[in-house]
N, C-alpha and C. Protein backbone atom coordinates (compact mmCIF):
# COMPACT_ATOMS: atom_id res chain seq x y z
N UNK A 1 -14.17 17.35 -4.32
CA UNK A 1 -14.32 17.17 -5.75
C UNK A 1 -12.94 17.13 -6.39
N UNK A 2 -12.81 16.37 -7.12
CA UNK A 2 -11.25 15.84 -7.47
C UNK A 2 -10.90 17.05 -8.90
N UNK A 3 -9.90 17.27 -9.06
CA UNK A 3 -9.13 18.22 -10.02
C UNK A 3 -7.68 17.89 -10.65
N UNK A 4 -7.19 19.04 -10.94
CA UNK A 4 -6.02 18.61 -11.20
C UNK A 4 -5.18 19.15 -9.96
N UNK A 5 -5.41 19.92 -9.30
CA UNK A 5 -4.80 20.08 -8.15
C UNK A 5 -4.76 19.21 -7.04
N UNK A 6 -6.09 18.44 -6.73
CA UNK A 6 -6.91 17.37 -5.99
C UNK A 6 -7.15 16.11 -6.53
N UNK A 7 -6.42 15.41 -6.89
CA UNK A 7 -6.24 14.22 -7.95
C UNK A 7 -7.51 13.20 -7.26
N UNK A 8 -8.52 12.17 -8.02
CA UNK A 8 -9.18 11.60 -7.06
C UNK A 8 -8.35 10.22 -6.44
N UNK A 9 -8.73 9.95 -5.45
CA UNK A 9 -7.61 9.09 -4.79
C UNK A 9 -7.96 7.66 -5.82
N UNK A 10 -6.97 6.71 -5.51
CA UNK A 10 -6.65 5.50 -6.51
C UNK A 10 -7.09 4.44 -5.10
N UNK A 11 -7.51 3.42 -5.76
CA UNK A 11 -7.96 1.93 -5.00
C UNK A 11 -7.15 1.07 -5.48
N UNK A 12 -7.28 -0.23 -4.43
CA UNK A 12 -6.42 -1.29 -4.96
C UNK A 12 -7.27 -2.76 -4.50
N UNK A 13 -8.00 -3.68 -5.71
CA UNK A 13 -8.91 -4.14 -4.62
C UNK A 13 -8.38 -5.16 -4.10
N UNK A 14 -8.56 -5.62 -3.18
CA UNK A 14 -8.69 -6.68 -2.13
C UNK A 14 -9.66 -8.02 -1.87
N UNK A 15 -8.89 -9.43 -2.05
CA UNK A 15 -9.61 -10.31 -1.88
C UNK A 15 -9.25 -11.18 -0.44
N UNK A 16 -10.43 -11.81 0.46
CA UNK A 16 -10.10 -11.96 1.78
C UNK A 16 -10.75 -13.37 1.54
N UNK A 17 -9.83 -14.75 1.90
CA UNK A 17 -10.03 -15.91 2.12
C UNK A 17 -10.02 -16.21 3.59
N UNK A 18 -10.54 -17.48 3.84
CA UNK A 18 -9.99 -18.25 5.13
C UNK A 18 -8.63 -18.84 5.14
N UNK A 19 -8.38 -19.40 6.08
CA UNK A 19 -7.36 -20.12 6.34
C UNK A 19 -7.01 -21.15 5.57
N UNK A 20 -8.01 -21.79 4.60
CA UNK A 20 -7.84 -23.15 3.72
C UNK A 20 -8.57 -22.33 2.04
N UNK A 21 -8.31 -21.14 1.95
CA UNK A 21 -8.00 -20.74 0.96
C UNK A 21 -9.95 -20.38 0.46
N UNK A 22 -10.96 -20.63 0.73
CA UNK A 22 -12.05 -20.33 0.29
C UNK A 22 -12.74 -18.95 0.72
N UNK A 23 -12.89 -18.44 -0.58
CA UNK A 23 -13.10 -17.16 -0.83
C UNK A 23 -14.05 -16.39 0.41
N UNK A 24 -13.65 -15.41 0.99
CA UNK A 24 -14.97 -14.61 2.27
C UNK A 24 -15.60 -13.31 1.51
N UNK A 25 -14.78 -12.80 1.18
CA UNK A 25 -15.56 -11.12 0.50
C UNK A 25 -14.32 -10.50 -0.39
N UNK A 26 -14.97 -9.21 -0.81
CA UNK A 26 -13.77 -8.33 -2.05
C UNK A 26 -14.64 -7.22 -1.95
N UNK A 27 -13.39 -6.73 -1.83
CA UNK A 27 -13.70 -5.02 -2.08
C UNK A 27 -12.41 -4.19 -2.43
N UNK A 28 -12.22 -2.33 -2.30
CA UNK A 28 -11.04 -1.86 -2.64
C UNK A 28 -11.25 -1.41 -1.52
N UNK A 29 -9.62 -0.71 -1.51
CA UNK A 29 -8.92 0.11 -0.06
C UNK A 29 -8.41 0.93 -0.65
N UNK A 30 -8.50 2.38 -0.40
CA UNK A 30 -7.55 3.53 -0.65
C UNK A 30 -6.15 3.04 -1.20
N UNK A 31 -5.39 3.17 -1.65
CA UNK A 31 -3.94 3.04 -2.53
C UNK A 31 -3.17 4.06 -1.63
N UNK A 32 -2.24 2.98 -0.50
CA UNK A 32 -1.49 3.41 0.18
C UNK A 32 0.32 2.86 -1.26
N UNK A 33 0.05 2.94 -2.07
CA UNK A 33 1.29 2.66 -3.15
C UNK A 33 1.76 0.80 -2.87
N UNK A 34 1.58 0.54 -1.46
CA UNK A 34 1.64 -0.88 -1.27
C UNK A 34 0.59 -1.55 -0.47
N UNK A 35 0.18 -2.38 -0.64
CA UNK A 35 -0.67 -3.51 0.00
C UNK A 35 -0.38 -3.53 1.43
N UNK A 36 -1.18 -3.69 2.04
CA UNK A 36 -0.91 -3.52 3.73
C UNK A 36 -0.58 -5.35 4.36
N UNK A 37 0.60 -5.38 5.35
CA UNK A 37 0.61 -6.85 5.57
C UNK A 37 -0.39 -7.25 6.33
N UNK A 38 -1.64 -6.74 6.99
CA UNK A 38 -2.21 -7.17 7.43
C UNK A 38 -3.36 -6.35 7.60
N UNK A 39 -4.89 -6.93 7.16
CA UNK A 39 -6.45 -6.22 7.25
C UNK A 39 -7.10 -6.56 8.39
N UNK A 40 -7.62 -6.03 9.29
CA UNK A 40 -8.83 -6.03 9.79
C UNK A 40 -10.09 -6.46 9.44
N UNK A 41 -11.09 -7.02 9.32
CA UNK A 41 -12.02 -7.21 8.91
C UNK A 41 -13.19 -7.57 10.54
N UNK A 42 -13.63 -6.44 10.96
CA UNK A 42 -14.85 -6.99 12.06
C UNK A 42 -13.89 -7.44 12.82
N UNK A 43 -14.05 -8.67 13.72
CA UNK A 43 -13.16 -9.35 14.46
C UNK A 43 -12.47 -10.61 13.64
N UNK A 44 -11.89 -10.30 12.68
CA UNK A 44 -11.09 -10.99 11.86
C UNK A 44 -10.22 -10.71 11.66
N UNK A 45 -8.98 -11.19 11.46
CA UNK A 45 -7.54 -10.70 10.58
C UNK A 45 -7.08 -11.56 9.82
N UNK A 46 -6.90 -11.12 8.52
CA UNK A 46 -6.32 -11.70 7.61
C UNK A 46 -4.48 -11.05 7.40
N UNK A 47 -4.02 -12.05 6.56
CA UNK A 47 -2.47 -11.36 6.65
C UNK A 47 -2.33 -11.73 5.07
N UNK A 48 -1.53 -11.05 4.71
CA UNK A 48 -0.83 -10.93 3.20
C UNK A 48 -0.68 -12.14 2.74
N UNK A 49 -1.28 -12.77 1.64
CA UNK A 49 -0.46 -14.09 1.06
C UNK A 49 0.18 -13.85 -0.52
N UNK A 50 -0.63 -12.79 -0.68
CA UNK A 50 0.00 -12.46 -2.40
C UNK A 50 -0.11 -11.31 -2.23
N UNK A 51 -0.18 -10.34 -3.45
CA UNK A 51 -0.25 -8.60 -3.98
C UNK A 51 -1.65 -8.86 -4.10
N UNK A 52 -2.41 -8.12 -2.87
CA UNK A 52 -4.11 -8.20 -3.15
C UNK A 52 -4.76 -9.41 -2.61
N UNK A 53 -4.12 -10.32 -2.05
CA UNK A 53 -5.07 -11.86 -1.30
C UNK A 53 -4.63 -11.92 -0.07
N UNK A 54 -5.29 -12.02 0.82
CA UNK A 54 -5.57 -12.34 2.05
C UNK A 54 -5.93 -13.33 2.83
N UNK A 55 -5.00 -14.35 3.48
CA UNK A 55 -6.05 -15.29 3.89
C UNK A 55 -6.24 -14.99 5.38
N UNK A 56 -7.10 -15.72 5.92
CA UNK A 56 -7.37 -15.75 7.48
C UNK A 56 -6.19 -16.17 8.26
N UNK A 57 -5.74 -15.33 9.42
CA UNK A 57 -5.01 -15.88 10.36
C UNK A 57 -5.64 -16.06 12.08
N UNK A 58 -5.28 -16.99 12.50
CA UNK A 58 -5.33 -17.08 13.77
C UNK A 58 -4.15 -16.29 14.22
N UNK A 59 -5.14 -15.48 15.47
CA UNK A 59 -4.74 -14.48 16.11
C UNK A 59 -4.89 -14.31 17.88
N UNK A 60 -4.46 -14.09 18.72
CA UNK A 60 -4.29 -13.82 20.21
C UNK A 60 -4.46 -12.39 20.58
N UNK A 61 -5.82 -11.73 21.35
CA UNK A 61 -5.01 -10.26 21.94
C UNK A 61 -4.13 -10.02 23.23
N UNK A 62 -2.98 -9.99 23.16
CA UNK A 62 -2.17 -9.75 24.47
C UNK A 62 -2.76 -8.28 25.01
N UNK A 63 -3.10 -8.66 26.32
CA UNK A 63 -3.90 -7.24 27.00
C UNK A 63 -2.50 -6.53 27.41
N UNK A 64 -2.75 -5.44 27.40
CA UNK A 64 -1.47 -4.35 27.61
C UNK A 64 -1.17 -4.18 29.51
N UNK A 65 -0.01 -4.50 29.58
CA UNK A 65 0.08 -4.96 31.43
C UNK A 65 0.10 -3.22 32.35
N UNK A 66 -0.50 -3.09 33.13
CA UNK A 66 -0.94 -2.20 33.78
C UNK A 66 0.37 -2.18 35.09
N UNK A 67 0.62 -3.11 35.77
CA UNK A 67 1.39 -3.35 36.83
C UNK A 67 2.34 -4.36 36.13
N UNK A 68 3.87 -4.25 36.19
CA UNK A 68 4.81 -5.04 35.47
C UNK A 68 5.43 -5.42 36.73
């Protein structure tokens, strides 16, 4: 329960496009003071294009090498 000791935390919302700019979803994220360069979404990633917009990036997972 938020106070003056326990401030309630601050949001910052978030809009997530594709790759050719058409809108996918919106919502807020906790208020880390700056915008994160890059969201998660499910098996999606979007990366920073403005303060608060997101578009889709193509992405690769490099598996982590066991024997080098």
């Amino acid at each position: 329960m938020p106070n003056a000791q326990y401030p309630a935390p601050s949001h910052m919302k978030i809009t997530l496009k594709t790759a050719t700019g058409d809108f996918v979803y919106e919502t807020k994220i906790l208020s880390l003071h700056k915008y994160p360069e890059v969201i998660l979404w499910g098996k999606r990633v979007f990366t920073v294009f403005a303060p608060g917009v997101y578009w889709e990036a193509f992405f690769y997972v490099v598996p982590e090498a066991v024997d080098q």
